[in-house]
PDB file of N, CA and C in Angstrom:
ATOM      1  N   UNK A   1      69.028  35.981  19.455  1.00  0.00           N
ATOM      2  CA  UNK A   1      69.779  36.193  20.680  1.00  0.00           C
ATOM      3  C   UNK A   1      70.379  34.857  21.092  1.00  0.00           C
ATOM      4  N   UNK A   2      71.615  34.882  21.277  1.00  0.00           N
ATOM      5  CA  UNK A   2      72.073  33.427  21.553  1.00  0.00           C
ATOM      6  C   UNK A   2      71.529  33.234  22.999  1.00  0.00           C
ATOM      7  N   UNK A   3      72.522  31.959  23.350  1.00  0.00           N
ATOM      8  CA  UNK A   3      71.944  31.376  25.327  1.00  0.00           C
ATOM      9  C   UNK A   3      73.265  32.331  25.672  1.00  0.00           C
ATOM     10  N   UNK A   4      74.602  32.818  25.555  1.00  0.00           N
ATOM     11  CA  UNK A   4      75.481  33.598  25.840  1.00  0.00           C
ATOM     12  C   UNK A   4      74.975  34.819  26.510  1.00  0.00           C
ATOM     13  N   UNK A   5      74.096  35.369  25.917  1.00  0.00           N
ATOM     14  CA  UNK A   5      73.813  37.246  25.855  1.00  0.00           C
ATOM     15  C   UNK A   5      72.604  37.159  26.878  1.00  0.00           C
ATOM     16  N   UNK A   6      71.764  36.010  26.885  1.00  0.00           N
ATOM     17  CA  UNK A   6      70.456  35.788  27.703  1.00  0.00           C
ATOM     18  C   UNK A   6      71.154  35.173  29.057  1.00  0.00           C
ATOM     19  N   UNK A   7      72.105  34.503  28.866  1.00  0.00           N
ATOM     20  CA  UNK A   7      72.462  34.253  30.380  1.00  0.00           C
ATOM     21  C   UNK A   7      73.733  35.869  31.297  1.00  0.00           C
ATOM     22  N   UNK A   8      74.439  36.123  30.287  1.00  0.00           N
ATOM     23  CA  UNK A   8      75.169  37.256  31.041  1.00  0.00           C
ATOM     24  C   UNK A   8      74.054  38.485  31.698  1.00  0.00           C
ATOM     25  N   UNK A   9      72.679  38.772  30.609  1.00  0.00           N
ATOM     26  CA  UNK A   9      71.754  39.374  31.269  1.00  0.00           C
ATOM     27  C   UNK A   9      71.191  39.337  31.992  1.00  0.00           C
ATOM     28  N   UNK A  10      70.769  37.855  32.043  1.00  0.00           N
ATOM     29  CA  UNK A  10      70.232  36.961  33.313  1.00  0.00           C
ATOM     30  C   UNK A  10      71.026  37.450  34.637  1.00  0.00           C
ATOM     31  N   UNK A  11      72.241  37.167  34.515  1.00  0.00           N
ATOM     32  CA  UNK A  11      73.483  37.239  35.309  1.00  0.00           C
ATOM     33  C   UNK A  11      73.782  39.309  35.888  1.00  0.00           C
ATOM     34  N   UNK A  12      73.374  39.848  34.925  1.00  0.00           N
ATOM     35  CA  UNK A  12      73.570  41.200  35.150  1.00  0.00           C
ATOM     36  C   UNK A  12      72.478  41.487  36.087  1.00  0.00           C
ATOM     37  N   UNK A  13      71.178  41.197  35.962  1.00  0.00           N
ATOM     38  CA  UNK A  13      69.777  41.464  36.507  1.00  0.00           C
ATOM     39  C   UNK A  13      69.179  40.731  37.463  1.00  0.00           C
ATOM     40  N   UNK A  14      70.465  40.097  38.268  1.00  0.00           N
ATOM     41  CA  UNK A  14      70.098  39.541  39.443  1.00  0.00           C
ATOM     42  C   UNK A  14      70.792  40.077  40.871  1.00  0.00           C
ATOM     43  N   UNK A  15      71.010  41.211  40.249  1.00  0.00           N
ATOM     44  CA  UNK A  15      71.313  42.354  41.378  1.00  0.00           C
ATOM     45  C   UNK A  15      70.118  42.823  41.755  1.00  0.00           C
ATOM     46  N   UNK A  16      69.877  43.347  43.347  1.00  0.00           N
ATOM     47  CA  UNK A  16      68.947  44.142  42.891  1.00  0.00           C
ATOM     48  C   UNK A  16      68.870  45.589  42.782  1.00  0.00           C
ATOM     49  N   UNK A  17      70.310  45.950  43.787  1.00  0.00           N
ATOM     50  CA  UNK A  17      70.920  47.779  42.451  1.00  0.00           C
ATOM     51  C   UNK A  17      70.670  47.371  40.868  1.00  0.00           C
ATOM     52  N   UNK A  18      71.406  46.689  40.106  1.00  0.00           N
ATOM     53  CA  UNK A  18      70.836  46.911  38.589  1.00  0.00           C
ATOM     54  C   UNK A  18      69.861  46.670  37.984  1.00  0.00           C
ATOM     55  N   UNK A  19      68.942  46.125  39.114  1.00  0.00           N
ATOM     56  CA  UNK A  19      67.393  46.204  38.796  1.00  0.00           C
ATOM     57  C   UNK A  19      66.902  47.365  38.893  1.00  0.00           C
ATOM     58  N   UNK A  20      67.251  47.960  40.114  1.00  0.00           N
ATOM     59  CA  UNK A  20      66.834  49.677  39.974  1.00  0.00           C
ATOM     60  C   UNK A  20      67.069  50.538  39.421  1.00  0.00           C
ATOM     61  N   UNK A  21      68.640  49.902  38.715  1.00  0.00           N
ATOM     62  CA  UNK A  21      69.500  51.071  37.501  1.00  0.00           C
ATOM     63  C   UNK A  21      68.316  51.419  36.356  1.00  0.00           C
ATOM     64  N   UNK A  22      67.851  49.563  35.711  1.00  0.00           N
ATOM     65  CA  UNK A  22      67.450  49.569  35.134  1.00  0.00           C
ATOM     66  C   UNK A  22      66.160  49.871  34.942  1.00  0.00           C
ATOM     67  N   UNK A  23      65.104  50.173  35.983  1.00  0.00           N
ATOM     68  CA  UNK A  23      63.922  50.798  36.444  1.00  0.00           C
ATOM     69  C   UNK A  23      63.720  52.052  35.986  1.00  0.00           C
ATOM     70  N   UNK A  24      64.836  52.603  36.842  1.00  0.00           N
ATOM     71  CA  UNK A  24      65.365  53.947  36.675  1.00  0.00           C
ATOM     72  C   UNK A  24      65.713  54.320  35.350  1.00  0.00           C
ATOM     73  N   UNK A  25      66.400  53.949  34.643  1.00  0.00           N
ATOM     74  CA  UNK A  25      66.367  53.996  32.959  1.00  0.00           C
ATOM     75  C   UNK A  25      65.565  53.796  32.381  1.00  0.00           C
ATOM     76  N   UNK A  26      64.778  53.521  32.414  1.00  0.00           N
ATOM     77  CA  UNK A  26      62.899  52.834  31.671  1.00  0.00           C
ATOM     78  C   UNK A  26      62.692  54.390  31.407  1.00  0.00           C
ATOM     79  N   UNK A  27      62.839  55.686  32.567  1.00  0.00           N
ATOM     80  CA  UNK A  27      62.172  56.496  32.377  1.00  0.00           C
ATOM     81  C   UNK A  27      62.946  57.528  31.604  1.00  0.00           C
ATOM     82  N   UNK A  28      64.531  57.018  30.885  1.00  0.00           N
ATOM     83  CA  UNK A  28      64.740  57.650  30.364  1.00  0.00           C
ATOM     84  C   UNK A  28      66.469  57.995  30.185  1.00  0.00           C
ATOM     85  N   UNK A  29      67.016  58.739  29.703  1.00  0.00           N
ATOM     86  CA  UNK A  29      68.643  58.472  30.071  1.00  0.00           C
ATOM     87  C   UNK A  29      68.812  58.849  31.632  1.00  0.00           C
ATOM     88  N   UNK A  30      70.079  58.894  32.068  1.00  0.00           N
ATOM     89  CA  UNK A  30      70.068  59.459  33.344  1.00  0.00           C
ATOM     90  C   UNK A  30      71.773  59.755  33.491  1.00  0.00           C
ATOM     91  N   UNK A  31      72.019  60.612  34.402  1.00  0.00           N
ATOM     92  CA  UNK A  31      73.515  60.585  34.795  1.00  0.00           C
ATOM     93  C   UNK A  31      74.025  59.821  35.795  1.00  0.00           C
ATOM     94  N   UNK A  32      75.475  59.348  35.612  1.00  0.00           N
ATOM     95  CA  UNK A  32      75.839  58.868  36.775  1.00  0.00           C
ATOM     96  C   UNK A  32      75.652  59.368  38.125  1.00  0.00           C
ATOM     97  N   UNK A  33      75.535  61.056  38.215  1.00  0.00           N
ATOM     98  CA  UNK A  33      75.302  61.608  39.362  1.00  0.00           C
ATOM     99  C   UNK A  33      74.041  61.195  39.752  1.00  0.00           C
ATOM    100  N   UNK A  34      73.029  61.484  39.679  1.00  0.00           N
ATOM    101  CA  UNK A  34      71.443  61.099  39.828  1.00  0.00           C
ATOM    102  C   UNK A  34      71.309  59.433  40.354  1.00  0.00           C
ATOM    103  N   UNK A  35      72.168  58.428  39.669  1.00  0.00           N
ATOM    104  CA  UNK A  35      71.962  57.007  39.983  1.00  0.00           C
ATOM    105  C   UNK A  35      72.603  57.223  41.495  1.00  0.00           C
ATOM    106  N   UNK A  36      73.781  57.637  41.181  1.00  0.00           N
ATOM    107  CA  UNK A  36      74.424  57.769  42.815  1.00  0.00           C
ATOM    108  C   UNK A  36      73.767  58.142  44.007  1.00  0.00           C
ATOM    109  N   UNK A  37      72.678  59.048  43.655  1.00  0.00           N
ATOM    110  CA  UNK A  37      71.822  60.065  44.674  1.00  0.00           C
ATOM    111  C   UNK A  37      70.604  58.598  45.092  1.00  0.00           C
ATOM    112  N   UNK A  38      70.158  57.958  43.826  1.00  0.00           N
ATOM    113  CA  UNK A  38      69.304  57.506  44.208  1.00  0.00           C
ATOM    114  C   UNK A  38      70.071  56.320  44.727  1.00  0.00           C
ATOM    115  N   UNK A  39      70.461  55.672  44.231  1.00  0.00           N
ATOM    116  CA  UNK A  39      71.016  54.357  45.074  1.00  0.00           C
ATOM    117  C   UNK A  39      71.371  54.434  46.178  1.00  0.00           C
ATOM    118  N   UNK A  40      72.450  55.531  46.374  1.00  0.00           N
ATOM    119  CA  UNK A  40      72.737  55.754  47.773  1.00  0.00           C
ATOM    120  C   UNK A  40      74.269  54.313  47.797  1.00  0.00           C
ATOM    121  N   UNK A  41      74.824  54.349  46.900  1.00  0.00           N
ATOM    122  CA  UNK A  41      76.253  53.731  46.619  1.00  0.00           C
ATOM    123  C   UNK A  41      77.677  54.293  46.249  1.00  0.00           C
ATOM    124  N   UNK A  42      78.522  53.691  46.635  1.00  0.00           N
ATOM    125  CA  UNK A  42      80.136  54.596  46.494  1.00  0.00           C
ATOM    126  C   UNK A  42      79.898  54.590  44.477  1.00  0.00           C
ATOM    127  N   UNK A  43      80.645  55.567  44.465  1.00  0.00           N
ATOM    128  CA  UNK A  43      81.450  56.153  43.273  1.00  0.00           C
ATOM    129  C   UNK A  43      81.782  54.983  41.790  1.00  0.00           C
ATOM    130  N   UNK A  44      82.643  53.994  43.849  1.00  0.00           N
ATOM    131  CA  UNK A  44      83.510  52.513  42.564  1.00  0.00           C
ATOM    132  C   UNK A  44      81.818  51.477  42.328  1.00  0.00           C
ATOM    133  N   UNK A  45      81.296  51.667  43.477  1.00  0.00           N
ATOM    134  CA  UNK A  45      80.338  50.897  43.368  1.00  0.00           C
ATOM    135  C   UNK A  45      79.504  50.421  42.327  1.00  0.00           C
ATOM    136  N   UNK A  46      78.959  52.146  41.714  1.00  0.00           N
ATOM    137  CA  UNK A  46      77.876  52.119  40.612  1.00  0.00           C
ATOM    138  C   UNK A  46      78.650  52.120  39.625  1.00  0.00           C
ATOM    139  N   UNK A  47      80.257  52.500  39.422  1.00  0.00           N
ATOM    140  CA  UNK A  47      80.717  51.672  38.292  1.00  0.00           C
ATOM    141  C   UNK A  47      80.931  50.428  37.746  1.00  0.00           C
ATOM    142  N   UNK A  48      81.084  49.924  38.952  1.00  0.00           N
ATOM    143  CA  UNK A  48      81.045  48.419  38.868  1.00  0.00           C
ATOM    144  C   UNK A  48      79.744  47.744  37.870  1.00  0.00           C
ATOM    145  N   UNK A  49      78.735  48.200  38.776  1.00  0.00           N
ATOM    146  CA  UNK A  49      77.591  48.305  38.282  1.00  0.00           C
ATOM    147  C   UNK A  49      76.643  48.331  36.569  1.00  0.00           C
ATOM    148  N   UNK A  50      77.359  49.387  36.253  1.00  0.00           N
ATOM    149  CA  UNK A  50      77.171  50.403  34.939  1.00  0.00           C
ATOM    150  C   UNK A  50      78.376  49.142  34.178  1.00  0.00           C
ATOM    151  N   UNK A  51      79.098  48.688  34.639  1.00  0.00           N
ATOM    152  CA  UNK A  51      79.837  47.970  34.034  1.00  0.00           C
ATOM    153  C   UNK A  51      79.316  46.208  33.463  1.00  0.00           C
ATOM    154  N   UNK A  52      78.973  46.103  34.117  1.00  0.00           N
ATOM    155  CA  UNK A  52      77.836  44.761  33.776  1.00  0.00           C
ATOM    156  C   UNK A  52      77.438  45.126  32.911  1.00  0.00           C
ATOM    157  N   UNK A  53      76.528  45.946  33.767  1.00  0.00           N
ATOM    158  CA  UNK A  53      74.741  45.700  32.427  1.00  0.00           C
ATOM    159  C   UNK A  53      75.759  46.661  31.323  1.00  0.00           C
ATOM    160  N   UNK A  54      77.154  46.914  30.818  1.00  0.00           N
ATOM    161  CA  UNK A  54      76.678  47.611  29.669  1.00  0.00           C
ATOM    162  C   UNK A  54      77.943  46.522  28.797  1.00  0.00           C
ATOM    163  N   UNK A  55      78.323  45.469  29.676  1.00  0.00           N
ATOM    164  CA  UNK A  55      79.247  43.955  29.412  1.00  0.00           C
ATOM    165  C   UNK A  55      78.107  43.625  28.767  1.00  0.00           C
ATOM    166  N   UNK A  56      77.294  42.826  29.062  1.00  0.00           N
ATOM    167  CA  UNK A  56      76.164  42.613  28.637  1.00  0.00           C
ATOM    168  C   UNK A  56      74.928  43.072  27.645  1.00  0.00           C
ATOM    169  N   UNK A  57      75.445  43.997  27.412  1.00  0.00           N
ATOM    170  CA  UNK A  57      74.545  44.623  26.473  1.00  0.00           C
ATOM    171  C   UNK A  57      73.518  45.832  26.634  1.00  0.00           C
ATOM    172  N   UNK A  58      72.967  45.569  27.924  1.00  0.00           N
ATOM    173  CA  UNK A  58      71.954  46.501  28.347  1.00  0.00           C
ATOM    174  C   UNK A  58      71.813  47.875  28.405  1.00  0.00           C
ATOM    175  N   UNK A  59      73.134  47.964  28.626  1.00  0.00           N
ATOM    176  CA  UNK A  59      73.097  49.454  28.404  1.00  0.00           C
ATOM    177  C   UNK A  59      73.942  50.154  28.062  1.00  0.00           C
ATOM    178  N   UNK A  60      73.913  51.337  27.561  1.00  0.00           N
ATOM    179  CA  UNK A  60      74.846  52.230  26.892  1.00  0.00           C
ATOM    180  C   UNK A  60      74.945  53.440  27.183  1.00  0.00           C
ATOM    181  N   UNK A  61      76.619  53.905  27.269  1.00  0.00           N
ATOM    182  CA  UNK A  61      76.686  55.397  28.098  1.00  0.00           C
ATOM    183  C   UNK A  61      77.359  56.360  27.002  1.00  0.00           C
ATOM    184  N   UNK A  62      77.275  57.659  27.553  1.00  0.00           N
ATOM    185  CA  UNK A  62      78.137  58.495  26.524  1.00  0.00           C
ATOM    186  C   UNK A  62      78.416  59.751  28.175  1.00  0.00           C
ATOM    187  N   UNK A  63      79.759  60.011  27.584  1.00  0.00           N
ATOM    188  CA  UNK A  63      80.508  61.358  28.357  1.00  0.00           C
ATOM    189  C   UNK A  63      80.168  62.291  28.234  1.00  0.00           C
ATOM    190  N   UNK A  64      80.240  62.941  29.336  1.00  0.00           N
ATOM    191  CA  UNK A  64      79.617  64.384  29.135  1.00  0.00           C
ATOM    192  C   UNK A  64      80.733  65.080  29.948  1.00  0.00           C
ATOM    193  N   UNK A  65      81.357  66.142  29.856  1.00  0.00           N
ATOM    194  CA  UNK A  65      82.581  66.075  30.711  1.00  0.00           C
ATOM    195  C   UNK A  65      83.112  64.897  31.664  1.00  0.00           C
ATOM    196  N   UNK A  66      82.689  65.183  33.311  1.00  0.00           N
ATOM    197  CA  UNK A  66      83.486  64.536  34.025  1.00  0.00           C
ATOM    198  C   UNK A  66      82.739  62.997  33.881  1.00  0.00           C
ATOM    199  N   UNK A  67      81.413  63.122  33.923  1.00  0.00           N
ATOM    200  CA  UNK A  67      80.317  62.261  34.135  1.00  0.00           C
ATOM    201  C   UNK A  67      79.829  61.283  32.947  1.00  0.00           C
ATOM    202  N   UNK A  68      79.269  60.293  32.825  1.00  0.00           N
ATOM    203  CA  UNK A  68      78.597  59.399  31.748  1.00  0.00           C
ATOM    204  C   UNK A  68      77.122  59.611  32.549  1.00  0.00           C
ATOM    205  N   UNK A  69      76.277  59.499  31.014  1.00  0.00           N
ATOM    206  CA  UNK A  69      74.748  59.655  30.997  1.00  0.00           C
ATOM    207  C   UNK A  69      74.457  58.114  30.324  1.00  0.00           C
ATOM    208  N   UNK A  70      73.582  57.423  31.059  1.00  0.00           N
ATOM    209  CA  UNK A  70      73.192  55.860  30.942  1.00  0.00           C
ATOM    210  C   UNK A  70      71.937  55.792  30.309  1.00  0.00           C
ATOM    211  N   UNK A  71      71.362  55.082  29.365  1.00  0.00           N
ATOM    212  CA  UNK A  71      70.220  54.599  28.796  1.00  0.00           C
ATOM    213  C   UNK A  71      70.089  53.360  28.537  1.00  0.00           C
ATOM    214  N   UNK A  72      69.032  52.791  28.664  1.00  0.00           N
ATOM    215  CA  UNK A  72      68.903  51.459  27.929  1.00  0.00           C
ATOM    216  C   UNK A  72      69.539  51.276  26.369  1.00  0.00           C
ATOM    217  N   UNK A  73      69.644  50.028  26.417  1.00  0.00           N
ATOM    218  CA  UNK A  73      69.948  49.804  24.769  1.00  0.00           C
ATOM    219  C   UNK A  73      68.736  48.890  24.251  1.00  0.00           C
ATOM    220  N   UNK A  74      67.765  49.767  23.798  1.00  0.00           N
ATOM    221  CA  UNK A  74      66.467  49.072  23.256  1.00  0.00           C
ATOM    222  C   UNK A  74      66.156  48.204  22.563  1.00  0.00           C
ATOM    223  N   UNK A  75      67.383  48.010  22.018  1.00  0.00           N
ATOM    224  CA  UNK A  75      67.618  46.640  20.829  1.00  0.00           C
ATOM    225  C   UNK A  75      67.773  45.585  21.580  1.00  0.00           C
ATOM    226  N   UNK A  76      68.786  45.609  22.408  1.00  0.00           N
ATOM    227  CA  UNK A  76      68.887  44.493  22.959  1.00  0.00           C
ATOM    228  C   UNK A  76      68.008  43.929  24.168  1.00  0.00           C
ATOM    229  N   UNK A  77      67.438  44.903  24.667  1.00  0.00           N
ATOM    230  CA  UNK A  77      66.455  45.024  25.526  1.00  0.00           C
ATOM    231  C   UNK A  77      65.130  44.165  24.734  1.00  0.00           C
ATOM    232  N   UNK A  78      64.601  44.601  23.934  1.00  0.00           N
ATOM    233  CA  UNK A  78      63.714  44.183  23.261  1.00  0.00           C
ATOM    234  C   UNK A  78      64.090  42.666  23.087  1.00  0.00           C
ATOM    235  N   UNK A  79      65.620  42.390  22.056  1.00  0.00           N
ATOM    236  CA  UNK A  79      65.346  40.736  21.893  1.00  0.00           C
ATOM    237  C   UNK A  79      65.474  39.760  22.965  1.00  0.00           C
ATOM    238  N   UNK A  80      65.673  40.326  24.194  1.00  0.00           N
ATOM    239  CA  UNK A  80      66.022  39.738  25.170  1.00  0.00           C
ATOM    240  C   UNK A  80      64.419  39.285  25.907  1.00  0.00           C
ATOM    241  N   UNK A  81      63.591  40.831  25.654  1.00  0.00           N
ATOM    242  CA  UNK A  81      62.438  40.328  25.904  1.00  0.00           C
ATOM    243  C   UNK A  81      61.405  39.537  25.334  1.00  0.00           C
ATOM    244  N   UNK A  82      62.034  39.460  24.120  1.00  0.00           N
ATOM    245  CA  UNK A  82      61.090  38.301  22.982  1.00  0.00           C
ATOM    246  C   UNK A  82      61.529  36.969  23.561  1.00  0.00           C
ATOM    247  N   UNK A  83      63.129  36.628  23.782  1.00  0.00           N
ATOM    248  CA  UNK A  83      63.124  35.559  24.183  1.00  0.00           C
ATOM    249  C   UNK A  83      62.780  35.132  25.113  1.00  0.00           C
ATOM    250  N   UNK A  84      62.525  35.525  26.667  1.00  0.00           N
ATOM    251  CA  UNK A  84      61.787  35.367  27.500  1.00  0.00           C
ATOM    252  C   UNK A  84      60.043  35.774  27.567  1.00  0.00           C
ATOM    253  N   UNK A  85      59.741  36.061  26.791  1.00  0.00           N
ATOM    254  CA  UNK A  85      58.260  35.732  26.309  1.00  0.00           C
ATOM    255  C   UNK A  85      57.886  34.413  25.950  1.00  0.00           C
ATOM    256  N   UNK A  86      59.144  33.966  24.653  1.00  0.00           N
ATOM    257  CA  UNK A  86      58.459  32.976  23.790  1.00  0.00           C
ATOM    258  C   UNK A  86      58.886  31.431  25.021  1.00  0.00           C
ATOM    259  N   UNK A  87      59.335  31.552  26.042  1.00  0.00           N
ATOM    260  CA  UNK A  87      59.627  30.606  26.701  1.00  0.00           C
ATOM    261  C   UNK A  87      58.234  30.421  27.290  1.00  0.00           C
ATOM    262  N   UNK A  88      57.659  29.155  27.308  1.00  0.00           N
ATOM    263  CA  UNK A  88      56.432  28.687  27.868  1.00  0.00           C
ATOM    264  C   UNK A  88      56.402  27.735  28.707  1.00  0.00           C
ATOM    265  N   UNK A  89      55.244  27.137  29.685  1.00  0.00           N
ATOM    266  CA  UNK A  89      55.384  25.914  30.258  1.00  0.00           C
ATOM    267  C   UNK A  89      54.723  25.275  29.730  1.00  0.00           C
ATOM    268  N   UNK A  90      54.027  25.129  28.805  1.00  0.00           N
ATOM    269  CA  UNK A  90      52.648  25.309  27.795  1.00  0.00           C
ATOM    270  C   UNK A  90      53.389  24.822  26.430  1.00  0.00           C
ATOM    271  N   UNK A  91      53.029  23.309  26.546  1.00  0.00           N
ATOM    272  CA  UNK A  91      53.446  22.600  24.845  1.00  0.00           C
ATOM    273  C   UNK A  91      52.444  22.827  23.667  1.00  0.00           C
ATOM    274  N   UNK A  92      53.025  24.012  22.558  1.00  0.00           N
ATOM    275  CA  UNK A  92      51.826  24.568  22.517  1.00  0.00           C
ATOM    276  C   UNK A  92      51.157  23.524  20.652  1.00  0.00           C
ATOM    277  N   UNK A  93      52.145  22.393  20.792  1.00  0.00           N
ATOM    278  CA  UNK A  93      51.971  21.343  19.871  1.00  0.00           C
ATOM    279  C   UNK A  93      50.451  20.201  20.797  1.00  0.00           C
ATOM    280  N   UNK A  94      51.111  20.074  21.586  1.00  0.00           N
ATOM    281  CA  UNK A  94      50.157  19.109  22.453  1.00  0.00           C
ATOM    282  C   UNK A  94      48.818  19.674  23.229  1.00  0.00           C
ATOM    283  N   UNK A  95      49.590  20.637  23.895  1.00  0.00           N
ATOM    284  CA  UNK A  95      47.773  21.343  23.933  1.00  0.00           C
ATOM    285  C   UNK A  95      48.472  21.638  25.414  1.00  0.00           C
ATOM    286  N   UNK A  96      49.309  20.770  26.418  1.00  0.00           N
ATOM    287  CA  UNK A  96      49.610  19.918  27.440  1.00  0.00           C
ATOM    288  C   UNK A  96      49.972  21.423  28.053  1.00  0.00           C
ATOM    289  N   UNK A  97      49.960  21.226  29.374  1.00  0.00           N
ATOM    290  CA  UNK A  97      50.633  22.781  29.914  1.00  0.00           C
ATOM    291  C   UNK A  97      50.970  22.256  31.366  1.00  0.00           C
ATOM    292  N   UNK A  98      52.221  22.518  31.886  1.00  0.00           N
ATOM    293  CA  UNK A  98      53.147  21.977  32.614  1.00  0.00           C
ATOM    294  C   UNK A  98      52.732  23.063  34.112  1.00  0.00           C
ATOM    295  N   UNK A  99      52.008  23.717  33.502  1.00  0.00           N
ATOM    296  CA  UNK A  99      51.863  24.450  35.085  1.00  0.00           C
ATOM    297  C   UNK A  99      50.390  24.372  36.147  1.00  0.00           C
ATOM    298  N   UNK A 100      50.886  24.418  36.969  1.00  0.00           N
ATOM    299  CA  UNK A 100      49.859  23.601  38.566  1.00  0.00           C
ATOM    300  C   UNK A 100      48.704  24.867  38.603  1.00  0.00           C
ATOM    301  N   UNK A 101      47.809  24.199  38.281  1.00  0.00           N
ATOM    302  CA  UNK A 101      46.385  24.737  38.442  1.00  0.00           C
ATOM    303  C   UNK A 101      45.381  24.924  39.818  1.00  0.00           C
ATOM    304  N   UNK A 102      45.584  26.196  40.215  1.00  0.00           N
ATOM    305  CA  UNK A 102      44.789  25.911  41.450  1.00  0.00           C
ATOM    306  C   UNK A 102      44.151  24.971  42.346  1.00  0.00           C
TER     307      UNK A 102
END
């Protein structure tokens, strides 16, 4: 995963509507109608929205007549979460660990 794709995600997921988009997708695909109900946002709004995280990678839609149905994109989801795993405060050569201990 480059620093490009980890920072636009970064950048997508500091909303906190597309934190809930993306909550809300954990449990599964969903329609644009349903996000609307739950968010409780205009029309242009949650496109806007749906438009990021899927700039970014996160997510992916398909048409269904009038409407798009949203899911995560698990691939990218996943390497995004490896790379913010393997980030530590913890030099794990030195032993040394950069974070304040009770």
């Amino acid at each position: 995963m480059t620093g490009n794709e980890v920072s636009l995600i970064c950048k997508a997921m500091s909303d906190e509507n597309r934190l809930k988009i993306i909550e809300m997708l954990t449990k599964g695909e969903k329609c644009g109608c349903d996000l609307l109900d739950k968010l409780q946002v205009t029309q242009p709004t949650l496109s806007h929205h749906m438009k990021v995280l899927s700039d970014c990678g996160l997510v992916e839609s398909r048409k269904d007549g009038k409407w798009s149905h949203y899911s995560i994109n698990c691939d990218m989801f996943s390497d995004f979460k490896e790379y913010i795993t393997a980030i530590s405060c913890c030099d794990s050569v030195s032993g040394k660990c950069g974070c304040k201990k009770g």
